[in-house]
Protein backbone atom coordinates (compact mmCIF):
# COMPACT_ATOMS: atom_id res chain seq x y z
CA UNK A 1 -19.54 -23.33 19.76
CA UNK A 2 -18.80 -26.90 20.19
CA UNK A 3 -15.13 -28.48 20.75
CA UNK A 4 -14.07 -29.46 16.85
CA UNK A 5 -15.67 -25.98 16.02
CA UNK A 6 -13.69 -24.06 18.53
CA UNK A 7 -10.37 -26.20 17.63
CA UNK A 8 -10.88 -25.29 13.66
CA UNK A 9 -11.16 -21.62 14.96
CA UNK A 10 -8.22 -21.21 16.23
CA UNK A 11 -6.31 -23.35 14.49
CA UNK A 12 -7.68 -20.78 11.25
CA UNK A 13 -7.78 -17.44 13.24
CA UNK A 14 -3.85 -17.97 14.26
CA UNK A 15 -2.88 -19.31 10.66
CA UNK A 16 -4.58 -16.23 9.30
CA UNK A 17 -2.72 -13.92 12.07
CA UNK A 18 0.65 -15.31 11.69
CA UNK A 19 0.41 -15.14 8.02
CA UNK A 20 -0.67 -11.97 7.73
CA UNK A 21 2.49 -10.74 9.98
CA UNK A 22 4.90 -12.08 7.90
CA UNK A 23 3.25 -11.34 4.24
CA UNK A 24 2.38 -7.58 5.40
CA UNK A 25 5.93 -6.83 7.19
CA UNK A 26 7.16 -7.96 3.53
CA UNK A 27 4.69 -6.11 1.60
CA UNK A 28 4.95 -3.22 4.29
CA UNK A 29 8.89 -3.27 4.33
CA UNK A 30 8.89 -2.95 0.74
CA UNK A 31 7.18 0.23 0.19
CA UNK A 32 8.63 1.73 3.44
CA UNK A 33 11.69 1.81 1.39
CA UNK A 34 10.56 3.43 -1.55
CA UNK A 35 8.80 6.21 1.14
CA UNK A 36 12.18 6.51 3.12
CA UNK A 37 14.37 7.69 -0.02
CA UNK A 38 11.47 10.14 -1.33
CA UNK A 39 11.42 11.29 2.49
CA UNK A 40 14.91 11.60 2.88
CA UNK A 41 15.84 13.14 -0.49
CA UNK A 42 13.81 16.05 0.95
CA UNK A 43 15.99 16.37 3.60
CA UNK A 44 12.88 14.90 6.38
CA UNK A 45 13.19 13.90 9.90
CA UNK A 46 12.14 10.02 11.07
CA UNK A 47 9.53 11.25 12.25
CA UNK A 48 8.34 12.09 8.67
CA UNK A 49 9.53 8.73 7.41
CA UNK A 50 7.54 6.82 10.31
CA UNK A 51 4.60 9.00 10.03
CA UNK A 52 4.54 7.98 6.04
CA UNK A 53 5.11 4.40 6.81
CA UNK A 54 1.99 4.00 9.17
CA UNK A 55 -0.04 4.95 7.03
CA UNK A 56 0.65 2.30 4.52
CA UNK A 57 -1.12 0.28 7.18
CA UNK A 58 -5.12 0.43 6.19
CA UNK A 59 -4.18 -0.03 2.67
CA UNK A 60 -2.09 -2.94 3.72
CA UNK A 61 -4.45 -4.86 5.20
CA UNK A 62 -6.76 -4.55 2.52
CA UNK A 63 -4.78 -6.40 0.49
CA UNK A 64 -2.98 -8.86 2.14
CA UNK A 65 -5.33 -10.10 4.92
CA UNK A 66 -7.79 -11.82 2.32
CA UNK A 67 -4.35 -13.60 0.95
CA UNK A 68 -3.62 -14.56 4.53
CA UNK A 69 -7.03 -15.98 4.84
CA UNK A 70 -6.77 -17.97 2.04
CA UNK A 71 -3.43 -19.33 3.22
CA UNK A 72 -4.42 -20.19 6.64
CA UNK A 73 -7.59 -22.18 5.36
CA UNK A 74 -5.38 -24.20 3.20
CA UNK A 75 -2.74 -24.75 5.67
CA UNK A 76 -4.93 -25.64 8.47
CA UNK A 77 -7.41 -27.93 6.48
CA UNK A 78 -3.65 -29.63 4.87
CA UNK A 79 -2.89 -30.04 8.57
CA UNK A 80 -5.91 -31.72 9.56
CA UNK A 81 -6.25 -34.11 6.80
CA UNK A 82 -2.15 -35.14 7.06
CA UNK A 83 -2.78 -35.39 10.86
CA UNK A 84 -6.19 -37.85 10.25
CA UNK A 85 -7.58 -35.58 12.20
CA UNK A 86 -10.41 -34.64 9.23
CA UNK A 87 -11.07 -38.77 9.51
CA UNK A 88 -11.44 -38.36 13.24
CA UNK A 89 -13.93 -35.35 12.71
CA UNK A 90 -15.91 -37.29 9.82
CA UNK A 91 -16.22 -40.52 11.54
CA UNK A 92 -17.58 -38.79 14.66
CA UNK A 93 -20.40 -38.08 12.71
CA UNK A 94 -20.12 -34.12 13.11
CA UNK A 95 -21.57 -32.56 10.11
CA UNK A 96 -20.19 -30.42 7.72
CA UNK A 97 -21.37 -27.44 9.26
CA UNK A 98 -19.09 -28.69 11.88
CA UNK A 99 -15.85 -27.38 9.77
CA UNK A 100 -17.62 -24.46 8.18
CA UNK A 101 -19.06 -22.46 11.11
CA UNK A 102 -15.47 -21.65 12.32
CA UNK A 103 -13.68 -20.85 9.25
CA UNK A 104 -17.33 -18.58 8.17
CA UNK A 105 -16.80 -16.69 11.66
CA UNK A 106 -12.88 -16.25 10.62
CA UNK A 107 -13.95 -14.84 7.47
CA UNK A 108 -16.72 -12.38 8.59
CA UNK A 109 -13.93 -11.10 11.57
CA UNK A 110 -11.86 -10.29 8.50
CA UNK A 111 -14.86 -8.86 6.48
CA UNK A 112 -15.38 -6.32 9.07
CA UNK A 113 -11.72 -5.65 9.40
CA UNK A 114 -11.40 -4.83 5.66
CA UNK A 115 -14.38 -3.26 5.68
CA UNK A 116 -13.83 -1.05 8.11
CA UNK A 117 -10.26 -0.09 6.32
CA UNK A 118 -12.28 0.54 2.42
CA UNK A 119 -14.86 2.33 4.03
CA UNK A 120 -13.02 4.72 6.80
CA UNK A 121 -9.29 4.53 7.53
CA UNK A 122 -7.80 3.80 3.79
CA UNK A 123 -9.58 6.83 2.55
CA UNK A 124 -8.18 8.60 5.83
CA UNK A 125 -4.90 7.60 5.14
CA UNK A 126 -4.85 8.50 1.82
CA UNK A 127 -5.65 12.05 2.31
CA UNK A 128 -3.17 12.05 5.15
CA UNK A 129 -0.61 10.52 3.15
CA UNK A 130 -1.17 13.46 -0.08
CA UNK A 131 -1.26 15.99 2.70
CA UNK A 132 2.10 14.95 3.98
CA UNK A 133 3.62 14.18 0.48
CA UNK A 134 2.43 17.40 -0.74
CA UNK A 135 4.18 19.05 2.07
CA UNK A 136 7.46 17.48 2.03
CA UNK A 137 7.75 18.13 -1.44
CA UNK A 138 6.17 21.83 -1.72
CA UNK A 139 7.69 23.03 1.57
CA UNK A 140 11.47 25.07 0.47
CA UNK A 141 12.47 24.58 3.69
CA UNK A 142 12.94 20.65 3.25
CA UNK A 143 15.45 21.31 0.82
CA UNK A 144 18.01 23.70 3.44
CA UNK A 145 18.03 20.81 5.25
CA UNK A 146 21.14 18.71 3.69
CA UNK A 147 24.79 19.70 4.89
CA UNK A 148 27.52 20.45 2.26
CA UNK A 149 25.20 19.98 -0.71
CA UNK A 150 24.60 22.47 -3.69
CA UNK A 151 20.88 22.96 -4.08
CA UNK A 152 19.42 24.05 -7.07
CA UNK A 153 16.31 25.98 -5.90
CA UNK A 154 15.82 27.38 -9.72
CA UNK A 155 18.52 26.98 -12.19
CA UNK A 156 19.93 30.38 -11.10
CA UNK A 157 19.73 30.33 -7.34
CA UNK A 158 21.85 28.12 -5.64
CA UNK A 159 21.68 27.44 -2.12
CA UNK A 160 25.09 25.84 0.05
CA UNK A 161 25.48 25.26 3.92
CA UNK A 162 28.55 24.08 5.84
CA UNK A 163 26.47 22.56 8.86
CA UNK A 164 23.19 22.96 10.53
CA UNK A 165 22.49 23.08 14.38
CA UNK A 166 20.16 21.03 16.60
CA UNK A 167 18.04 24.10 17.04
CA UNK A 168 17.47 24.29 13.10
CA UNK A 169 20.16 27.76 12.77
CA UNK A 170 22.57 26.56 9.64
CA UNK A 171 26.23 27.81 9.30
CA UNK A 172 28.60 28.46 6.35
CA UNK A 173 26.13 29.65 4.20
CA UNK A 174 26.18 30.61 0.05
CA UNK A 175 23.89 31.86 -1.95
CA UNK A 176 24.07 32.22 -5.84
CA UNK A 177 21.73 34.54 -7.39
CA UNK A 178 21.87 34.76 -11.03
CA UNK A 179 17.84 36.17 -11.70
CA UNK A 180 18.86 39.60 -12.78
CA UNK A 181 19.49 40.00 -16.07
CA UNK A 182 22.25 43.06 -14.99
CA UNK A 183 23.82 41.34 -12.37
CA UNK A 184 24.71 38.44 -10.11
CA UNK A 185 24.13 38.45 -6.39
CA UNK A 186 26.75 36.00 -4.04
CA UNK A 187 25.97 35.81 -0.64
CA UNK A 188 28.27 34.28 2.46
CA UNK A 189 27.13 34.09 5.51
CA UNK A 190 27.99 32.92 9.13
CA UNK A 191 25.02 32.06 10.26
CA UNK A 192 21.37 31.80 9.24
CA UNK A 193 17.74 30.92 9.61
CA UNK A 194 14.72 30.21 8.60
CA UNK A 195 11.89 32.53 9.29
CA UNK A 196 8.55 31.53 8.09
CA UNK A 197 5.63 34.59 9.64
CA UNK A 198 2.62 36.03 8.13
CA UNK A 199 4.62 38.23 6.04
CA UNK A 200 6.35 35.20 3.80
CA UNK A 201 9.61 32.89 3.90
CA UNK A 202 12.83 34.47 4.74
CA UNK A 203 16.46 33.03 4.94
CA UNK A 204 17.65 35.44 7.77
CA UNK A 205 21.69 35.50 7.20
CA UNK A 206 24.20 37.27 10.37
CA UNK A 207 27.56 38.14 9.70
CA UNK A 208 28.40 38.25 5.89
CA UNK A 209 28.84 39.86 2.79
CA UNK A 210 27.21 40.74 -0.99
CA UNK A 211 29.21 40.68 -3.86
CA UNK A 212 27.88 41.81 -6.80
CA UNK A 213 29.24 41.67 -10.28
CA UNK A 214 27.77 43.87 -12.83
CA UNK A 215 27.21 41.53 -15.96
CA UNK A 216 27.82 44.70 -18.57
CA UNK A 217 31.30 46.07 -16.88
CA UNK A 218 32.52 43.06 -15.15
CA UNK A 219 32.62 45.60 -12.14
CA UNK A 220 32.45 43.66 -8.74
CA UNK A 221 31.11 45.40 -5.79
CA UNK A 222 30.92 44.48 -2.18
CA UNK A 223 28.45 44.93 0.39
CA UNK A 224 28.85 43.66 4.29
CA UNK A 225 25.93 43.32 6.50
CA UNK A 226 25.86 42.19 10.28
CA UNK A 227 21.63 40.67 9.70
CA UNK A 228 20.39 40.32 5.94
CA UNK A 229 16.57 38.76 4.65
CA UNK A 230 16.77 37.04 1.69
CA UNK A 231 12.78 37.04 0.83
CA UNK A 232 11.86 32.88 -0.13
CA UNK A 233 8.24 33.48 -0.42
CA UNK A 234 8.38 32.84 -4.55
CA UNK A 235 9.04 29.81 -3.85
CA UNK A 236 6.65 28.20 -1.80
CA UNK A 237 3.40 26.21 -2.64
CA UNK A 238 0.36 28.97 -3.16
CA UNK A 239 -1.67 26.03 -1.93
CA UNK A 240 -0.85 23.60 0.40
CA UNK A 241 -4.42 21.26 -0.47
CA UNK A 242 -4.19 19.03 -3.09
CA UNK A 243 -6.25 17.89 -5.47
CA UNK A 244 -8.13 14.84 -3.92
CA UNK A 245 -9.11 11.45 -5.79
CA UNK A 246 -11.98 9.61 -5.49
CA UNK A 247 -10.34 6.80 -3.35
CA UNK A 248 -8.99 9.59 -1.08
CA UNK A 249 -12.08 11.04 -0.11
CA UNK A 250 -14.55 10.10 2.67
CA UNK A 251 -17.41 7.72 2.10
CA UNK A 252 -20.44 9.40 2.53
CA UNK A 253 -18.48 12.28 0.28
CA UNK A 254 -18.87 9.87 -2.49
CA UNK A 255 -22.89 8.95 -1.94
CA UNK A 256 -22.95 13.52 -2.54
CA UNK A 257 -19.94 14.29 -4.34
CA UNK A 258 -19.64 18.41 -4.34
CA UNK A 259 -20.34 19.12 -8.31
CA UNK A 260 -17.80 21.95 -7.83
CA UNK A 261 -15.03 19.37 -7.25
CA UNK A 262 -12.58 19.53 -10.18
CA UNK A 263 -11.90 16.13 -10.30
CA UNK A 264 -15.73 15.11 -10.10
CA UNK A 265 -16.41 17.11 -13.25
CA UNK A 266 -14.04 15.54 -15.45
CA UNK A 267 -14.34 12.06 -14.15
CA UNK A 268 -17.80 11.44 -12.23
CA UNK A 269 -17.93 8.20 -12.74
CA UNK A 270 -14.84 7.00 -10.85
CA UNK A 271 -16.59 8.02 -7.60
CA UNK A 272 -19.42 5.86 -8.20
CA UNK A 273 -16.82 3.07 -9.23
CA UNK A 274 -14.80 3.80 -6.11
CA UNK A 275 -18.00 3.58 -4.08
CA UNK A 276 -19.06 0.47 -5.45
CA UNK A 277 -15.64 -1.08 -4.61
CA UNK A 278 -15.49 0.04 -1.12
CA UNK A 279 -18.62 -2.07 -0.17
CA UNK A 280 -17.83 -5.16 -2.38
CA UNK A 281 -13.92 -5.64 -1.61
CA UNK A 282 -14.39 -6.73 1.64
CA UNK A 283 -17.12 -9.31 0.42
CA UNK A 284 -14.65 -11.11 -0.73
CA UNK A 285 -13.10 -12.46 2.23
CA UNK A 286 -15.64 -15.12 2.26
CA UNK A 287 -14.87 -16.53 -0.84
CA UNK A 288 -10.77 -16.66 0.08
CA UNK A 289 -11.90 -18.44 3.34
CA UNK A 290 -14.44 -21.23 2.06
CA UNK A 291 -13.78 -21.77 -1.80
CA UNK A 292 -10.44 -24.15 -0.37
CA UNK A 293 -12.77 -25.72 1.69
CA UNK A 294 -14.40 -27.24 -1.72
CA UNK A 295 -11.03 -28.48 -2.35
CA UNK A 296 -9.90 -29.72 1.18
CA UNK A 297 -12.61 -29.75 3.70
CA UNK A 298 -13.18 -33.83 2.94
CA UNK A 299 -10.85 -36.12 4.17
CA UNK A 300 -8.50 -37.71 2.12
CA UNK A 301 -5.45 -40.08 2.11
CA UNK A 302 -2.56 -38.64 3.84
CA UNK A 303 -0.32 -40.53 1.42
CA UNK A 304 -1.84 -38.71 -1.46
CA UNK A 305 -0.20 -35.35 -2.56
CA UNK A 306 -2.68 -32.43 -2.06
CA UNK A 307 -0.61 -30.23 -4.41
CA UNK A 308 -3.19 -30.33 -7.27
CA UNK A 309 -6.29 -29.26 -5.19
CA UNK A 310 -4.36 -26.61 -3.63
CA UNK A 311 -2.89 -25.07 -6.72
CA UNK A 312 -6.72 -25.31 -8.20
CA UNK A 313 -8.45 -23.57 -5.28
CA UNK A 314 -5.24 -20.59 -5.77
CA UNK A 315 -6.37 -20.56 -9.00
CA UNK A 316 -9.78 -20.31 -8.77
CA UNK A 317 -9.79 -18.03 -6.08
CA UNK A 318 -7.43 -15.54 -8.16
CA UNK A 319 -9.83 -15.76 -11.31
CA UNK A 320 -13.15 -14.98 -9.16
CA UNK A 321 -11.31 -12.00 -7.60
CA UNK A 322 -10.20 -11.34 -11.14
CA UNK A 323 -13.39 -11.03 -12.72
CA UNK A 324 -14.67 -7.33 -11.55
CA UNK A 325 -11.61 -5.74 -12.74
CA UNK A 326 -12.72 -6.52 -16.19
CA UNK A 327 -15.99 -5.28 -16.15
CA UNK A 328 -17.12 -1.05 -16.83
CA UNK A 329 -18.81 -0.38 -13.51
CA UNK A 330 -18.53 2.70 -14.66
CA UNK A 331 -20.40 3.12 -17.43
CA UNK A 332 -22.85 0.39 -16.76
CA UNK A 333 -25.33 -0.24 -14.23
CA UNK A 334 -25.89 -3.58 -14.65
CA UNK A 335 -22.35 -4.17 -14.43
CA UNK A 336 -22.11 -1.95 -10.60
CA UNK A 337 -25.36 -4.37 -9.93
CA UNK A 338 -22.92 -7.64 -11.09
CA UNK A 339 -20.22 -6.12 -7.91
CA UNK A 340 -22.74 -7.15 -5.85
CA UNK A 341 -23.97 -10.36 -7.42
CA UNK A 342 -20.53 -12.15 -8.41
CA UNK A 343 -19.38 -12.19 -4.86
CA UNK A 344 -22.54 -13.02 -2.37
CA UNK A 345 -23.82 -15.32 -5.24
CA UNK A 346 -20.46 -17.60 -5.09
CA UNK A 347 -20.44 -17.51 -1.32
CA UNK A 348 -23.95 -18.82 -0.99
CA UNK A 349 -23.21 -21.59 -3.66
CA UNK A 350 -19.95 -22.75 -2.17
CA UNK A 351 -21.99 -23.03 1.49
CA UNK A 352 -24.51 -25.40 -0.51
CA UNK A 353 -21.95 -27.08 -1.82
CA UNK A 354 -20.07 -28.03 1.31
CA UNK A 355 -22.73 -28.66 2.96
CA UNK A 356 -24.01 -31.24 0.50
CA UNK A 357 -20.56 -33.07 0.90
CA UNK A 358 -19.70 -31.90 -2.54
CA UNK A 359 -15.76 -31.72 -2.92
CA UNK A 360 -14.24 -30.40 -5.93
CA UNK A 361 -11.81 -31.61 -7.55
CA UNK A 362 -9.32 -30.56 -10.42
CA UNK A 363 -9.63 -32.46 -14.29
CA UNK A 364 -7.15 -35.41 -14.09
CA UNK A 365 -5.78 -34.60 -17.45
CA UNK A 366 -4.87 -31.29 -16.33
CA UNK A 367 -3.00 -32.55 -12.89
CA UNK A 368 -1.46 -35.00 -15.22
CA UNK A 369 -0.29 -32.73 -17.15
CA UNK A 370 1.04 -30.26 -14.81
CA UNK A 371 2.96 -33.23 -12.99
CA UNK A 372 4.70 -33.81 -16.41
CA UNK A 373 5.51 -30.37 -16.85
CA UNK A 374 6.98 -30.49 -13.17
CA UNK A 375 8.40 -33.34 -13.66
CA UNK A 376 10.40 -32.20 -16.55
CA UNK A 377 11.25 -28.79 -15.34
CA UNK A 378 12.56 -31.11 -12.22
CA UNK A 379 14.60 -33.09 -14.70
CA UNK A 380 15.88 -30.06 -16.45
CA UNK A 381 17.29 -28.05 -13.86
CA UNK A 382 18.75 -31.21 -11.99
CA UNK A 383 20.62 -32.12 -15.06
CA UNK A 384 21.99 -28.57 -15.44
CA UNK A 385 23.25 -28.66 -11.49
CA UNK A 386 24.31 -32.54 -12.39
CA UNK A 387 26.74 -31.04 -15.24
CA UNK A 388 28.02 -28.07 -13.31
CA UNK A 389 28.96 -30.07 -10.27
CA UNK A 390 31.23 -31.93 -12.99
């Protein structure tokens, strides 16, 4: 790689890497948050929350590392041309490959990042993340675990504790049991446990007493015990694996799906759709990286706004990406061949392109118009601030 290529490559690779870092610890902080309150509303340790969080991760980068790419290609190639350094690089006589060749090797580094994340560890983390979800909420023992609040396990058993202990033992326990139709059950407690064995779920409570009031009489009767088992067992999940998706399931599940599966019977064409996408998302990473390049890799006059081109390689960029989502890859196989197509098809026409010096450039009656629209909205809100600094 020669000297302008290997400046251009890491001038993109650490645009793309410091852009990514901030856009995915927004995006990532964002949905932490929603994970921390369904977490801790089910009484879970950090450990739970933090576990959750990580895998947010694969999907994450997904999503955000094309948009970083696109960023950094902009920024750097803004950079370059306000700098004169593009001028530098064209009068040198350095072809256009010159500028392509690094930002192409950028892109395929973050092809086979994303690809490795559709194809292996966003399914993995999917499955990980229902597994853990499904346990947080089916376990009953998550909801013991907040102090001096009245549970509502059903709407006639009601579960209170004063405190719980480092090792897990709770104190200043009540039970309300209102199931029987004859008669309703209060239990106090000491102390307690949780004892989950082969045999089912018990609350194990030390040192209390029963009262029980007899619902035709109004006769109350009371019952001390020194170790009691309340049985929990009705309560827990009778099956602790849920139902997987097709974008939760492993890849080469997809290419043999088990016609057993539930979810394959009613809808067997989402895991052909889901397999389609897996290979084609990452595809697109090339497109992010080079279709700015139509709109900034020439030099240009520093003292001439590159707003317009930006905003029209955003724009384009968006409505290429935009285009699969539209189409029923599921019910049509030319339309699963067209995944394919759209994406390696644009990439190899925006290489010719660039490297026939073409450079793109957005309608001047639309940049026109756009300034006047900023140019009013401009107007508009500096004559509101005008008249409320008066």
């Amino acid at each position: 790689m020669k000297l302008i290529e290997r400046y251009i490559f890491r001038k993109v690779a650490a645009a793309t890497t410091l852009t990514f870092v901030a856009l995915g610890a927004m995006v990532w902080l964002s949905q932490a948050l929603r994970q921390f309150d369904l977490v801790t509303a089910n009484g879970q340790a950090i450990s739970t929350f933090l576990q959750v969080s990580a895998l947010l991760i694969p999907v994450l980068l997904t999503v955000v590392l094309p948009v970083a790419l696109l960023i950094a290609v902009i920024y750097t190639f803004n950079s370059l041309n306000g700098e004169s350094e593009l001028v530098v690089i064209n009068a040198s006589g350095a072809p256009q490959g010159a500028t392509l060749k690094p930002v192409l090797l950028v892109a395929l580094i973050c092809t086979l990042i994303v690809g490795s994340m559709t194809l292996y560890f966003a399914p993995l983390s999917f499955r990980t993340w229902q597994v853990v979800i499904t346990n947080v909420r089916g376990n009953i023992v998550t909801q013991f675990m907040r102090e001096g609040t009245f549970m509502a396990l059903t709407p006639n058993l009601t579960f209170h504790m004063r405190s719980r202990n480092s090792d897990g033992s709770m104190r200043g326990i009540f039970v309300s049991d209102d199931r029987d139709a004859d008669k309703t059950s209060t239990y106090l407690a000491e102390r307690g446990a949780i004892l989950d064995n082969p045999l089912g779920l018990f609350l194990i409570m030390t040192d209390g007493t029963i009262q029980q009031r007899n619902k035709l009489d109004d006769t109350i009767s009371m019952i001390e015990f020194s170790s009691y088992a309340f049985d929990l067992s009705t309560f827990t999940s009778g099956s602790t694996e849920p139902v997987l998706k097709p974008n939760e399931r492993p890849t080469e599940y997809l290419f043999n799906p088990d016609p057993d599966d539930p979810y394959y019977r009613q809808f067997p064409t989402k895991f052909r759709a889901e397999l389609n996408d897996r290979f084609t998302a990452p595809l697109y990473c090339f497109l992010f990286a080079i279709v700015p390049m139509l709109f900034l890799g020439q030099a240009g006059s520093a003292r001439q706004s590159r707003t317009a081109p930006i905003a029209a390689a955003v724009i384009l960029v968006t409505l290429i990406r935009a285009v699969p989502v539209f189409l029923p890859v599921e019910t049509s196989l030319i339309a699963a061949t067209f995944l394919y197509v759209w994406p390696i098809g644009l990439t190899a026409l925006c290489i010719w392109l660039i490297l026939s010096g073409v450079q793109l450039k957005p309608p001047e009656r639309i940049v026109a118009f756009g300034e006047m629209l900023f140019a009013r909205a401009s107007g508009l809100v500096g004559g509101r601030t005008a008249a409320a600094a008066r």
